[in-house]
Each structure stands twice: as structure tokens, then as C-alpha cells.
N, C-alpha and C. Protein backbone atom coordinates (compact mmCIF):
# COMPACT_ATOMS: atom_id res chain seq x y z
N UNK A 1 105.72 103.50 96.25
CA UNK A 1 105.00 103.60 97.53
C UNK A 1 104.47 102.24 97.96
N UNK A 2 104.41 101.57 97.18
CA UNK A 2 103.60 100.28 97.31
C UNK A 2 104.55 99.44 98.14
N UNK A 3 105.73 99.61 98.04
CA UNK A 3 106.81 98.51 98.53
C UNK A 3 106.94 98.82 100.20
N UNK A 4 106.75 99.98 100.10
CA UNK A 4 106.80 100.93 101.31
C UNK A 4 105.73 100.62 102.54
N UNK A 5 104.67 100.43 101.61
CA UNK A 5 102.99 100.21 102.99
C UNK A 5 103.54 98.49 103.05
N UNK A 6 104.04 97.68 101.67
CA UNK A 6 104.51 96.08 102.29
C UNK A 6 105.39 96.09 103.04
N UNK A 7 106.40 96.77 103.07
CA UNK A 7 107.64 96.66 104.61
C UNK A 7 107.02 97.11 105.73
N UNK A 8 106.04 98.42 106.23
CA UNK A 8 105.61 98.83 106.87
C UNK A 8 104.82 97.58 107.73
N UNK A 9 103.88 97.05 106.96
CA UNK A 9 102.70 95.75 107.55
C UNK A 9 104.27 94.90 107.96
N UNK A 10 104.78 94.42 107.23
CA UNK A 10 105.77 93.11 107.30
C UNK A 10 106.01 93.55 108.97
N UNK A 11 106.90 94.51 108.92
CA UNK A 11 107.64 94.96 110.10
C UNK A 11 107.38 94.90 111.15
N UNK A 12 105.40 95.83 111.06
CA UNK A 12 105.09 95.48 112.02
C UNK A 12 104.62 94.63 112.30
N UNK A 13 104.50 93.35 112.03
CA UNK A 13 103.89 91.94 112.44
C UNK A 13 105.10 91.52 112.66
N UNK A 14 106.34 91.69 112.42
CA UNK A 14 107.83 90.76 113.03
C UNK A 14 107.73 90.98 114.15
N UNK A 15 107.47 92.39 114.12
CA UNK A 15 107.55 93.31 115.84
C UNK A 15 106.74 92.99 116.60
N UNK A 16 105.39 92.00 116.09
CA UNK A 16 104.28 92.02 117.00
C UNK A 16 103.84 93.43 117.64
N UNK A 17 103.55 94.50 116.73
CA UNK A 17 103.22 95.18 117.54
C UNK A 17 101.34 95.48 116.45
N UNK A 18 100.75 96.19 117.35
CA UNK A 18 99.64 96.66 116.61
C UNK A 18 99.59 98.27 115.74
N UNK A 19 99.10 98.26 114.99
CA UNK A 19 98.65 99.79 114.82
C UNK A 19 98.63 100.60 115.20
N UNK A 20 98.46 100.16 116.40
CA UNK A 20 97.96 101.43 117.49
C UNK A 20 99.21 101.64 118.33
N UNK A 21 100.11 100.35 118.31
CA UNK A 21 101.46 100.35 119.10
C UNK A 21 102.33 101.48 118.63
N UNK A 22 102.25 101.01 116.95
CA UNK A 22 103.42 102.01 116.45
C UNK A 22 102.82 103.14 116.68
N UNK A 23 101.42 103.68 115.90
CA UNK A 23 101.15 104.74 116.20
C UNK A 23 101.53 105.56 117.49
N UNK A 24 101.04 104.92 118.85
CA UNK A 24 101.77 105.84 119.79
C UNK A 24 102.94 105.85 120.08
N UNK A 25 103.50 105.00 119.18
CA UNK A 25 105.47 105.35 119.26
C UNK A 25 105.81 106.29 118.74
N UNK A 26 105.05 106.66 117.47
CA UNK A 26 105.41 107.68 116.92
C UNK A 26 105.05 108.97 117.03
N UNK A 27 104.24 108.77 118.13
CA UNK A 27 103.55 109.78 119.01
C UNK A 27 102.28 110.72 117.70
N UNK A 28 101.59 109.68 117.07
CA UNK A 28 100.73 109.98 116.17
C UNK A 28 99.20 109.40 116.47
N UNK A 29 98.26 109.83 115.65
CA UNK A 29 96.97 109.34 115.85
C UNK A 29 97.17 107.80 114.88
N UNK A 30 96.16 106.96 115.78
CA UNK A 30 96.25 105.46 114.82
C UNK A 30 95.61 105.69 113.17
N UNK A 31 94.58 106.47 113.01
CA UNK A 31 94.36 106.56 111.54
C UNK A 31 95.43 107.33 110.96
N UNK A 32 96.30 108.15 111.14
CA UNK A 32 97.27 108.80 110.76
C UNK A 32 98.48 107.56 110.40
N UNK A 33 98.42 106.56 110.94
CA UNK A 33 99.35 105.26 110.33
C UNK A 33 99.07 104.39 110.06
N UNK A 34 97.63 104.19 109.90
CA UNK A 34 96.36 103.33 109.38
C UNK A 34 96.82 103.91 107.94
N UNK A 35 96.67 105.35 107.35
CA UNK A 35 96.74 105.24 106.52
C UNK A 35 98.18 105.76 105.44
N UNK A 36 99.27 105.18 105.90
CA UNK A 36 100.84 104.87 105.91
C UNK A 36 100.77 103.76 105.06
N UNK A 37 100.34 102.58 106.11
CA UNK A 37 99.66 101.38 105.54
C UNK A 37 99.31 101.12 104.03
N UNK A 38 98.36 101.68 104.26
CA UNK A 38 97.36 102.28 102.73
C UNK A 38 97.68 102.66 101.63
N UNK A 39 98.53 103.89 101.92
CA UNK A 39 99.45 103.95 101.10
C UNK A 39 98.38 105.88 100.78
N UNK A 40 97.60 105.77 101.62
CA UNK A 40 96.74 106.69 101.21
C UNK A 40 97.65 108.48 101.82
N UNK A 41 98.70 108.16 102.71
CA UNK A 41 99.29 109.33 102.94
C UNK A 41 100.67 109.00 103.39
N UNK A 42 102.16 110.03 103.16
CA UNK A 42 103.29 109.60 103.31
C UNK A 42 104.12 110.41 104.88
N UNK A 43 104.36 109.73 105.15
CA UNK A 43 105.24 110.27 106.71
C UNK A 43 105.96 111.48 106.02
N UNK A 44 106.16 112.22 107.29
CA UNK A 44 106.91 112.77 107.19
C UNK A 44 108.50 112.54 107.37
N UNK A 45 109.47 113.22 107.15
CA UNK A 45 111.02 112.79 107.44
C UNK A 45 111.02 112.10 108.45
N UNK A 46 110.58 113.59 109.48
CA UNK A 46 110.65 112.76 111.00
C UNK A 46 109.99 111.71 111.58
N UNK A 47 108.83 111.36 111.09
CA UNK A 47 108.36 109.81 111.15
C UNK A 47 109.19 108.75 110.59
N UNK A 48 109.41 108.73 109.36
CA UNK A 48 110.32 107.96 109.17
C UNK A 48 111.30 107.40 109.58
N UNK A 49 112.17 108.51 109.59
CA UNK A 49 113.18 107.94 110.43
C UNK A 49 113.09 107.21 112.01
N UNK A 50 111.73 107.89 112.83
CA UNK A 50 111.26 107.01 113.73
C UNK A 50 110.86 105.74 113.18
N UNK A 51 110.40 105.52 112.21
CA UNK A 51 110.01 104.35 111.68
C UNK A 51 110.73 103.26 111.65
N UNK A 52 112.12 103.57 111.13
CA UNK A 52 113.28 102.78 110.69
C UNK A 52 113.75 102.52 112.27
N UNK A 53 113.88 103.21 113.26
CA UNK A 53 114.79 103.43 114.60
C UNK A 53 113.69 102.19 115.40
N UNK A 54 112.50 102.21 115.31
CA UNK A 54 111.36 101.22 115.86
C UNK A 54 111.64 100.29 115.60
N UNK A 55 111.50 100.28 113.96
CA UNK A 55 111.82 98.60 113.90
C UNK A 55 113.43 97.75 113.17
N UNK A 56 114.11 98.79 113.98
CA UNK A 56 115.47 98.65 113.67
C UNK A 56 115.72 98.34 112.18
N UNK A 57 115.86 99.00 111.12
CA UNK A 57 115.77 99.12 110.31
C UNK A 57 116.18 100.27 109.28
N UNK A 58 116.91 100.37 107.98
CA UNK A 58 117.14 101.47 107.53
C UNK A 58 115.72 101.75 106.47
N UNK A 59 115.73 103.04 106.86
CA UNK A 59 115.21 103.96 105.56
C UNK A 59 115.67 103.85 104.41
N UNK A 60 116.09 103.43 103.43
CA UNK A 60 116.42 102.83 102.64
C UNK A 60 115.77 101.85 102.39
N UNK A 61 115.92 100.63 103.59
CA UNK A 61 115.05 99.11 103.31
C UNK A 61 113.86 99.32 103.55
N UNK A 62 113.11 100.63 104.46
CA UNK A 62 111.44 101.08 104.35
C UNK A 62 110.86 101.71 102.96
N UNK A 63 111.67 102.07 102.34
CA UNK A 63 111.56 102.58 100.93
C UNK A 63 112.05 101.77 99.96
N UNK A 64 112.59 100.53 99.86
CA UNK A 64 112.31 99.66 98.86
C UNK A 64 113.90 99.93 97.81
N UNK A 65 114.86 100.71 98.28
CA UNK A 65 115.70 101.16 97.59
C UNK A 65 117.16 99.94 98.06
N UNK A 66 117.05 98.90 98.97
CA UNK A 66 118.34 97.97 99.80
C UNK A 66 116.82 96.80 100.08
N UNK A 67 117.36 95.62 99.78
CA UNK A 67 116.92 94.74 100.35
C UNK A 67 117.84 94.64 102.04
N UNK A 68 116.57 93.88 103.01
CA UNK A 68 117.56 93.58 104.35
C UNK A 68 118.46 93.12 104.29
């Protein structure tokens, strides 16, 4: 999980986006991906894969299983 909240931060600072950006991309509350981050709670499928589609990216390389 740990590799997971570091690609998450990384990503979104390539993206320049904020917290609050992704959050309403993902059509979620900002503490709800505040704590993604954290590591304190895990997306669901369907976030995820929004996750990966945001910041162009595979699920795979958000989970630490493929380097980019």
C-alpha cells in the first residue's frame, strides 16, 4: 500500500493538480482522497481505474506491480 499513496502524491504533483482537483474528478469528497494518500483507506475498483485514466497511467504502475 505504501508504494501506492507514493505514486498517488507523485502523480498528482506531475499533473499539477490539487487534492481537491482529483477528488472532484473522481467525483468524491476531498477527505475521501486525502485519505488514499494516507494510506488510511483503499479505492474502490472503480476509482481506480479512474485513477489510472486521470493520470494516464496503468493500474498496475498505481499499485507498484510495473515500473513506468
Amino acid at each position: 500500500m505504501k508504494i501506492f499513496c507514493e505514486r498517488l502524491i507523485e502523480q498528482r504533483k506531475i499533473n499539477k493538480m490539487t487534492q481537491r482537483q482529483v477528488a472532484e474528478a473522481l467525483k468524491i469528497k476531498q477527505p475521501s482522497y486525502i485519505r488514499y494518500e494516507k494510506g488510511d483507506a483503499q479505492p474502490s475498483l472503480e476509482s481506480l481505474v479512474a485513477l489510472a485514466n486521470l493520470f494516464d497511467v496503468s493500474v498496475d504502475y498505481l499499485l507498484g506491480r510495473v515500473e513506468y
